[in-house]
PDB file of N, CA and C in Angstrom:
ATOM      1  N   UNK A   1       0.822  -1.188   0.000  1.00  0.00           N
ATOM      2  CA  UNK A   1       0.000   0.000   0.000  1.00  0.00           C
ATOM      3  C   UNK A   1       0.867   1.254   0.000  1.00  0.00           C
ATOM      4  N   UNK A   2       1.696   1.333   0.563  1.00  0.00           N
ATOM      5  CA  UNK A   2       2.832   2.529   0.782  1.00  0.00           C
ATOM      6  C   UNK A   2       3.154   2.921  -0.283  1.00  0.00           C
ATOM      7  N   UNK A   3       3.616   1.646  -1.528  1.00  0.00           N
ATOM      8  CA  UNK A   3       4.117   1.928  -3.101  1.00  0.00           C
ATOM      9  C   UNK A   3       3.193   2.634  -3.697  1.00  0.00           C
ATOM     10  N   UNK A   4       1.920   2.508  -3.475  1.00  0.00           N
ATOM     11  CA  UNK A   4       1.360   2.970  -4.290  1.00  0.00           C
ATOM     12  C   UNK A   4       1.151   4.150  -4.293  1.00  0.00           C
ATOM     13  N   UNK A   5       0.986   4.708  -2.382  1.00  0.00           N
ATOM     14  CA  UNK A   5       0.575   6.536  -1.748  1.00  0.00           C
ATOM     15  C   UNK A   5       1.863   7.252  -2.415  1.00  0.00           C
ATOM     16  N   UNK A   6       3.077   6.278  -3.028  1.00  0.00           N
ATOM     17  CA  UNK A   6       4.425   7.128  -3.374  1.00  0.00           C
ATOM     18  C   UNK A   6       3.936   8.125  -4.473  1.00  0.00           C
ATOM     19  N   UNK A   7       3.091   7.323  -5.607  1.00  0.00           N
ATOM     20  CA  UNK A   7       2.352   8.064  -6.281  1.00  0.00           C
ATOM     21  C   UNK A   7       2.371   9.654  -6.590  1.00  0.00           C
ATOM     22  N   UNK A   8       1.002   9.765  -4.963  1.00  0.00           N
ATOM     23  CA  UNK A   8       0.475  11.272  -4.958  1.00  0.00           C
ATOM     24  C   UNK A   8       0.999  11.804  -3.593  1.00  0.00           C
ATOM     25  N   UNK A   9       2.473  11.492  -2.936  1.00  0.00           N
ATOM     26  CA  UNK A   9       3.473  12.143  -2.169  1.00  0.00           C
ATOM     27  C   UNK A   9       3.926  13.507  -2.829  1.00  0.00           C
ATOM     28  N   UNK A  10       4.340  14.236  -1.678  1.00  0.00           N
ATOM     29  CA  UNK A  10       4.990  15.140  -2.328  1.00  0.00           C
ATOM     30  C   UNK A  10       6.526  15.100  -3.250  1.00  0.00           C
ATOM     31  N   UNK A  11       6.370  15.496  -4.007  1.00  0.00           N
ATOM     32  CA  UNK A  11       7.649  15.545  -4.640  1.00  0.00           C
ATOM     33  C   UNK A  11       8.782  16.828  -4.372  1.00  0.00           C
ATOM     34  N   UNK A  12       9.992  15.952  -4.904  1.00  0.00           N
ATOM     35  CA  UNK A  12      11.544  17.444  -4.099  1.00  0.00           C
ATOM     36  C   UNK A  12      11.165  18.326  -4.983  1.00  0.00           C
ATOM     37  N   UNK A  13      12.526  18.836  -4.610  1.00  0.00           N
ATOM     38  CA  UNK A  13      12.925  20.101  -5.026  1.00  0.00           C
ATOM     39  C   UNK A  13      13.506  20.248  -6.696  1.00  0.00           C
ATOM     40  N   UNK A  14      13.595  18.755  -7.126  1.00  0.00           N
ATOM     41  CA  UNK A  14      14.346  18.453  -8.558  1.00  0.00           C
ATOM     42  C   UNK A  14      13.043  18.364  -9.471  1.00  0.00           C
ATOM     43  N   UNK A  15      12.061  18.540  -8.867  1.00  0.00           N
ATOM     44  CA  UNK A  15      10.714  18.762  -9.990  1.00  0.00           C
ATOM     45  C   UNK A  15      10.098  19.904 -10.417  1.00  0.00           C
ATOM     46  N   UNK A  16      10.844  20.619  -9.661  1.00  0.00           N
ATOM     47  CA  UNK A  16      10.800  22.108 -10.294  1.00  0.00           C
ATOM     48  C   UNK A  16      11.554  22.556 -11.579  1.00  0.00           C
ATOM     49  N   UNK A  17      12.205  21.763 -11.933  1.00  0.00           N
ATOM     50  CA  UNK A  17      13.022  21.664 -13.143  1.00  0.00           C
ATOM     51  C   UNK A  17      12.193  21.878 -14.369  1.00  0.00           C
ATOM     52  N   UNK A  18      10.864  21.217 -14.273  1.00  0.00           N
ATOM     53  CA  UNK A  18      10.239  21.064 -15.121  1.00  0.00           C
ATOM     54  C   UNK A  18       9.609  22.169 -15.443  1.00  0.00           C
ATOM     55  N   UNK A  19       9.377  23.141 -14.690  1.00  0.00           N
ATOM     56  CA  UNK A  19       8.713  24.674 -15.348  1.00  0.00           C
ATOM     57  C   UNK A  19       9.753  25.451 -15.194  1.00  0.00           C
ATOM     58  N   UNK A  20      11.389  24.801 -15.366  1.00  0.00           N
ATOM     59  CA  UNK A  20      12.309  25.842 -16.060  1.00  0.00           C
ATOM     60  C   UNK A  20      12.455  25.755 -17.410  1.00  0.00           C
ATOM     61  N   UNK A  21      12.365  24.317 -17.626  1.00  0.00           N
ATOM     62  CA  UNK A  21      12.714  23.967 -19.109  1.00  0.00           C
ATOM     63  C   UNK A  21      11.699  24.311 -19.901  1.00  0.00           C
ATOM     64  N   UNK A  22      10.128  24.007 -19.393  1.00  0.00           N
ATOM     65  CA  UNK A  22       9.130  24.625 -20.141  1.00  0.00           C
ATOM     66  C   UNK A  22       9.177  26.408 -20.351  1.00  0.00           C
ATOM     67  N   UNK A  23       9.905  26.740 -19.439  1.00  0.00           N
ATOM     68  CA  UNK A  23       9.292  28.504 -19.726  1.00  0.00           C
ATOM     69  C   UNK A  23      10.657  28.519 -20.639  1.00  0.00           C
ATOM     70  N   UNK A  24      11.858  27.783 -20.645  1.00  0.00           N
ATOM     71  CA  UNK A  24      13.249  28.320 -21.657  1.00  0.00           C
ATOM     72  C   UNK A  24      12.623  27.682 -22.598  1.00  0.00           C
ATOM     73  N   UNK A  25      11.586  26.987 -22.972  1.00  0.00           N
ATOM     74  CA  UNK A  25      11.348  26.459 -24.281  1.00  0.00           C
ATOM     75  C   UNK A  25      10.442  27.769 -25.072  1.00  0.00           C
ATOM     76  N   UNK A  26       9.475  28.138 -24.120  1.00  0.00           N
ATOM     77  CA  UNK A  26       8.924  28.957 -24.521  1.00  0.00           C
ATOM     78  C   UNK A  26       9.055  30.676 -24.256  1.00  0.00           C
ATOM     79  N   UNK A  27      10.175  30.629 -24.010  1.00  0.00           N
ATOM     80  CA  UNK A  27      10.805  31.942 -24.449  1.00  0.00           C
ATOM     81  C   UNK A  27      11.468  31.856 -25.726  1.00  0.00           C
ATOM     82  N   UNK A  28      12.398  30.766 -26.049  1.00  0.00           N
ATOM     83  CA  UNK A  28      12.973  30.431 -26.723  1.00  0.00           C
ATOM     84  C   UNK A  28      12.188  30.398 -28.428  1.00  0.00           C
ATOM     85  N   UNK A  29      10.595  29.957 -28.217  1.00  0.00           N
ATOM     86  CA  UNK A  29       9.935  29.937 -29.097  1.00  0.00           C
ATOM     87  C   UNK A  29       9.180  31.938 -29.055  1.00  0.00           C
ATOM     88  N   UNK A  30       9.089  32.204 -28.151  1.00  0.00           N
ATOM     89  CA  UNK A  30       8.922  33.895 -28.163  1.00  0.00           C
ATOM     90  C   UNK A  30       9.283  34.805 -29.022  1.00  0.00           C
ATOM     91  N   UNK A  31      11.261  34.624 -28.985  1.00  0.00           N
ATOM     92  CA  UNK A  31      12.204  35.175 -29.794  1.00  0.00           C
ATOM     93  C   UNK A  31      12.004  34.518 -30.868  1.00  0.00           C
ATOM     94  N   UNK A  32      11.717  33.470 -31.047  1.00  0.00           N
ATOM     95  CA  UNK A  32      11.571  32.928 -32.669  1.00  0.00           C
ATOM     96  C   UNK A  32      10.711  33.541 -33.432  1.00  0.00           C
ATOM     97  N   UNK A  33       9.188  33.250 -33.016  1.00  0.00           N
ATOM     98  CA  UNK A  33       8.106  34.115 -33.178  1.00  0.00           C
ATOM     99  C   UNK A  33       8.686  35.192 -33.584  1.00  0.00           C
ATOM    100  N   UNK A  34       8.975  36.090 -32.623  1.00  0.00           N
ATOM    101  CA  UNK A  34       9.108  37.965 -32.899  1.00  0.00           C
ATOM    102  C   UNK A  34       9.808  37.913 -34.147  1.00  0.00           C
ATOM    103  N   UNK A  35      10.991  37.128 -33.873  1.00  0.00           N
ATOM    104  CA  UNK A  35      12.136  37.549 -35.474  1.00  0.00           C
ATOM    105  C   UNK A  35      11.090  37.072 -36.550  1.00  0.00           C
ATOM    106  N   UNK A  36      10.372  36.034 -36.637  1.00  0.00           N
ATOM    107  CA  UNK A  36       9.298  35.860 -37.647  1.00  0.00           C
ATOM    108  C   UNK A  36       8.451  36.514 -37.860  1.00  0.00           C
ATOM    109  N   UNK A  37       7.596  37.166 -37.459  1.00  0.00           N
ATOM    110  CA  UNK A  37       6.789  38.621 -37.527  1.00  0.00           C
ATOM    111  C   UNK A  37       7.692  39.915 -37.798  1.00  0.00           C
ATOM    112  N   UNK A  38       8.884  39.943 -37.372  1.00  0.00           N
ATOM    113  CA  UNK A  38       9.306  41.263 -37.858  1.00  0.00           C
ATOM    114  C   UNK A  38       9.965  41.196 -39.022  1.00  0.00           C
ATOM    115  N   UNK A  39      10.222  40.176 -39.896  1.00  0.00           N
ATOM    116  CA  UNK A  39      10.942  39.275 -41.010  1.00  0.00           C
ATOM    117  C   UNK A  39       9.501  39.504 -41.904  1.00  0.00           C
ATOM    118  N   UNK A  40       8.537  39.234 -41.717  1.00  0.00           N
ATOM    119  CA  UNK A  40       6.814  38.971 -42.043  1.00  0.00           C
ATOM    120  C   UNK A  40       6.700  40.428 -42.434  1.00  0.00           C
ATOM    121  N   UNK A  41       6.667  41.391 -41.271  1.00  0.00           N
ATOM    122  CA  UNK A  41       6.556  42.822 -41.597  1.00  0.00           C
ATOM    123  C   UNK A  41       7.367  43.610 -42.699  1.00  0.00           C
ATOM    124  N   UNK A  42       8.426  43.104 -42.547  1.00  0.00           N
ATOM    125  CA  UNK A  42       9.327  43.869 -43.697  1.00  0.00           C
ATOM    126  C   UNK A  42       9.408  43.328 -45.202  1.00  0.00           C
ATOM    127  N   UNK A  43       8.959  41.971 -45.242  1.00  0.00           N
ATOM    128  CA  UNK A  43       9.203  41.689 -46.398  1.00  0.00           C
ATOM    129  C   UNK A  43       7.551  42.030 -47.340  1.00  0.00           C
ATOM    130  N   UNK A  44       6.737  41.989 -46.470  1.00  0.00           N
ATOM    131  CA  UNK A  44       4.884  42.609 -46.943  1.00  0.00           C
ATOM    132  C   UNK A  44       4.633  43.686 -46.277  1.00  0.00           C
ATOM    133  N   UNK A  45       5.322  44.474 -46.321  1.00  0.00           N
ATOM    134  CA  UNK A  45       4.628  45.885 -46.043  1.00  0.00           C
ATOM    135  C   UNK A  45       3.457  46.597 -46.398  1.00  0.00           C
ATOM    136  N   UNK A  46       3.486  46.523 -47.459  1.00  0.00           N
ATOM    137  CA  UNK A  46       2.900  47.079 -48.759  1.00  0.00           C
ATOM    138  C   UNK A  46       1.198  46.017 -48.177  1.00  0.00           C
ATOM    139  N   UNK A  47       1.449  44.531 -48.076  1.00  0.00           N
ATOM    140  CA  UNK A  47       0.441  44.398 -47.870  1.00  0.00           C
ATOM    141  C   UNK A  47      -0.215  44.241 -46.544  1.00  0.00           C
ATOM    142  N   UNK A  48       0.032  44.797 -45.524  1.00  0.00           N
ATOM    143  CA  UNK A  48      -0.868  44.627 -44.310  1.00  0.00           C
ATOM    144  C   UNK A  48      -1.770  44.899 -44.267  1.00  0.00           C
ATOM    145  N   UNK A  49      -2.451  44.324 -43.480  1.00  0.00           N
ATOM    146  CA  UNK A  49      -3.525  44.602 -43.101  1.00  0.00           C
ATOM    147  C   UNK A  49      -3.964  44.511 -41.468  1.00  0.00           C
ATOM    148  N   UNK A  50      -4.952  44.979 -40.947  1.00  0.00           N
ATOM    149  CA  UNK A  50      -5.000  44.893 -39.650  1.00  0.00           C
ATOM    150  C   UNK A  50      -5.453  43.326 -39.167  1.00  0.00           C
ATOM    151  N   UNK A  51      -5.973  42.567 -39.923  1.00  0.00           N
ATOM    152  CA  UNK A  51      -5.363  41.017 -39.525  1.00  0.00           C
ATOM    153  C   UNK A  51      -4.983  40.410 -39.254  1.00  0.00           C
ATOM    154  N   UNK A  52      -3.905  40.767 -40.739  1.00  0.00           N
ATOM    155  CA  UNK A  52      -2.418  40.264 -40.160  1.00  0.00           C
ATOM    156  C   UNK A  52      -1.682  40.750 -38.535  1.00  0.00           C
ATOM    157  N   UNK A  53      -2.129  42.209 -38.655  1.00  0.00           N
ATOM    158  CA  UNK A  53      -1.100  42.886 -37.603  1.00  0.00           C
ATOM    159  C   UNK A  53      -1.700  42.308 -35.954  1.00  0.00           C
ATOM    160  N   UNK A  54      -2.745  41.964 -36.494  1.00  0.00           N
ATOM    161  CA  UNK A  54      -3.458  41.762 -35.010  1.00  0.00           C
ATOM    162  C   UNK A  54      -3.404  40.145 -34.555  1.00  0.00           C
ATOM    163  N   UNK A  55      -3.331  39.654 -35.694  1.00  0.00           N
ATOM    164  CA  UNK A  55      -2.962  37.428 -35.396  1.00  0.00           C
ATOM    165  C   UNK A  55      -1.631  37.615 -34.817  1.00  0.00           C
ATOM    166  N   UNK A  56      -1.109  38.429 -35.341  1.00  0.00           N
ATOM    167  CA  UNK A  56       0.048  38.279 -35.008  1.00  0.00           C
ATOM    168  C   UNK A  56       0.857  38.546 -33.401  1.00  0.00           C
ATOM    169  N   UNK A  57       0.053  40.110 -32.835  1.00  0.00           N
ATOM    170  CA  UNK A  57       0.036  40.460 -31.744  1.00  0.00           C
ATOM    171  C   UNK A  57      -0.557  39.200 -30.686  1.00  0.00           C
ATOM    172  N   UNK A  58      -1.822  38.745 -31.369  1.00  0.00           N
ATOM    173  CA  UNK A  58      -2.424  37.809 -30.257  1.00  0.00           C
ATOM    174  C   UNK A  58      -1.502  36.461 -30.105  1.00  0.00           C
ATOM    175  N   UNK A  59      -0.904  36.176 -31.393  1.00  0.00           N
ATOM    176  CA  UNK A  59      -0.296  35.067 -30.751  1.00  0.00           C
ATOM    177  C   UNK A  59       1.293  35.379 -29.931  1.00  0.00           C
ATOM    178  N   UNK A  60       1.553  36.676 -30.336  1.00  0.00           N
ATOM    179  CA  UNK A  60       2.887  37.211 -29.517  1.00  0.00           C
ATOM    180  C   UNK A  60       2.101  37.041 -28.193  1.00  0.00           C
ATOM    181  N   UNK A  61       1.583  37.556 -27.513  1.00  0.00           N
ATOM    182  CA  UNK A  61       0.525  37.629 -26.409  1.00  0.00           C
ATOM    183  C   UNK A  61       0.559  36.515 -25.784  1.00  0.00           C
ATOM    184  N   UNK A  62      -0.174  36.053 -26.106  1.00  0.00           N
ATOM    185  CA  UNK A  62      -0.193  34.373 -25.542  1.00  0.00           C
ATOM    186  C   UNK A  62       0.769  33.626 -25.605  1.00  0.00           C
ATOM    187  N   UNK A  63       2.515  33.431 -26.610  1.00  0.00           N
ATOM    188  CA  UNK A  63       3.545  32.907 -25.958  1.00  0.00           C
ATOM    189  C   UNK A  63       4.099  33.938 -24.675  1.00  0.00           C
ATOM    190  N   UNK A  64       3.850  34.610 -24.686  1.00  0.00           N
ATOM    191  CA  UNK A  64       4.265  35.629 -23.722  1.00  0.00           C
ATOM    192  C   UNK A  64       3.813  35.392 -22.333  1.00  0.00           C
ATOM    193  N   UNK A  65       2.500  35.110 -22.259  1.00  0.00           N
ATOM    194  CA  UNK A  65       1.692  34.396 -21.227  1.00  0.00           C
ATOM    195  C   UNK A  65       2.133  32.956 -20.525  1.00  0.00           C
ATOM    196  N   UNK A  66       1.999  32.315 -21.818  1.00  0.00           N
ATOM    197  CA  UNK A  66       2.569  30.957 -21.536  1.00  0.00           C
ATOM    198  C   UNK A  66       3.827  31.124 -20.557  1.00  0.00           C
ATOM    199  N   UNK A  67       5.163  31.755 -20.758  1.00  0.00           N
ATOM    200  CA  UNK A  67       6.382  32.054 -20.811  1.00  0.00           C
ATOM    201  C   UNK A  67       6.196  32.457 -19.428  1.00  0.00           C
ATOM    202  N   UNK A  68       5.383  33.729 -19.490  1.00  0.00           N
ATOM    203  CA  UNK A  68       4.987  34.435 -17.743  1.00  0.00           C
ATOM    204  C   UNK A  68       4.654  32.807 -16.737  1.00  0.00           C
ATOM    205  N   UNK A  69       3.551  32.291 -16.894  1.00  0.00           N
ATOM    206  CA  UNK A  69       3.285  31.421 -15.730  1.00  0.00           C
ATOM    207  C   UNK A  69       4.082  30.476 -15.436  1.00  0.00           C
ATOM    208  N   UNK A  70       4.713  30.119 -17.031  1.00  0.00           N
ATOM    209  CA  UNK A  70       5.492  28.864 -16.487  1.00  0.00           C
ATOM    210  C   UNK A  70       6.750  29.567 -15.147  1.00  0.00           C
ATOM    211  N   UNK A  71       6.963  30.715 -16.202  1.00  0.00           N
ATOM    212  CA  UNK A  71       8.308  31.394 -14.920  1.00  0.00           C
ATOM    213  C   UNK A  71       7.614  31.236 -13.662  1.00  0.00           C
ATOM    214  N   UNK A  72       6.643  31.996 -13.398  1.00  0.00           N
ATOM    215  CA  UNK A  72       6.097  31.626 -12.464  1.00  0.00           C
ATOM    216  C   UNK A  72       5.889  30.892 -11.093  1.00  0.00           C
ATOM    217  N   UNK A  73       5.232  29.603 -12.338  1.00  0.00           N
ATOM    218  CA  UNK A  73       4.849  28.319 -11.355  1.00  0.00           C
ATOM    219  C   UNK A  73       6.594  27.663 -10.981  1.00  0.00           C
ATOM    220  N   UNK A  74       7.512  28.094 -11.571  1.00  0.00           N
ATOM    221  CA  UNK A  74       8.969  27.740 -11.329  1.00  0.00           C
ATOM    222  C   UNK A  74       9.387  28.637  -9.993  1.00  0.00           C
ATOM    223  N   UNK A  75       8.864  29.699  -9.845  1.00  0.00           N
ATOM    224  CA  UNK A  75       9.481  30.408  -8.964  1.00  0.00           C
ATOM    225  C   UNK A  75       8.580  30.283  -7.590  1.00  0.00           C
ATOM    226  N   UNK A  76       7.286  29.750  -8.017  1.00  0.00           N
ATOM    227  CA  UNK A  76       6.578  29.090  -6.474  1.00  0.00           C
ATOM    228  C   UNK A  76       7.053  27.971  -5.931  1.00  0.00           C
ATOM    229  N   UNK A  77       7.633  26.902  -7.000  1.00  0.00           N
ATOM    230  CA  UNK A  77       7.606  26.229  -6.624  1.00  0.00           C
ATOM    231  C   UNK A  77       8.826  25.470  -5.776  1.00  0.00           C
ATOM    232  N   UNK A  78       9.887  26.710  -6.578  1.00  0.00           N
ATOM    233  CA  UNK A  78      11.255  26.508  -6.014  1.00  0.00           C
ATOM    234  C   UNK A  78      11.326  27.266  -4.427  1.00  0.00           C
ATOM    235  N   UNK A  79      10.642  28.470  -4.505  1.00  0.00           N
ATOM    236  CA  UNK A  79      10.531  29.168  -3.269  1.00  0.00           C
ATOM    237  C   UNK A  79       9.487  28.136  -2.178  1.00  0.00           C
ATOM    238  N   UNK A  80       8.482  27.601  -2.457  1.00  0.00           N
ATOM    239  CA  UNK A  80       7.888  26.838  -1.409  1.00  0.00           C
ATOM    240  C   UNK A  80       8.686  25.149  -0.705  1.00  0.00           C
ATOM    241  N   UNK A  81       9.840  24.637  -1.830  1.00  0.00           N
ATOM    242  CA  UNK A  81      10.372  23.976  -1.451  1.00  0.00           C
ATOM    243  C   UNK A  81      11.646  24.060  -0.852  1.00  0.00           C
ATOM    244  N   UNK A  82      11.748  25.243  -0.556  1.00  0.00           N
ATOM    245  CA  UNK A  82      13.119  25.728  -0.064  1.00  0.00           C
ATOM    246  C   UNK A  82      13.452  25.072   1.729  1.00  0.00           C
TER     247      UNK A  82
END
């Protein structure tokens, strides 16, 4: 019975790892993004439109978000297991 409560035990301090690598992934994909939209912007100028300009903002937005909580949930989780 014990093996099994190991399960849903608390876990260390080395599982916080996991919302470092997720938020460097998705920063990492952030900067990709941006250089791709500003690469996007310069080469269609001529054709924007507020569409474009605005898909583009929303999905900057939301890796940005992503990026925020994961930092985040990394920095609760390292600070509560201290």
């Amino acid at each position: 019975m014990t093996d099994f409560m190991s399960f849903f035990g608390p876990l260390d301090k080395s599982a916080c790892v996991y919302f470092l690598i997720i938020s460097v992934i998705f920063f990492i994909g952030l900067l990709l993004l941006l250089g791709s939209e500003i690469i996007y912007v310069l080469q269609n100028f001529n054709k924007l439109n507020f569409r474009v300009i605005s898909t583009g903002v929303i999905i900057l937005f939301n890796m940005f978000i992503a990026y925020f909580v994961n930092r985040l949930l990394y920095t609760i989780c390292n600070k509560s297991l201290a």
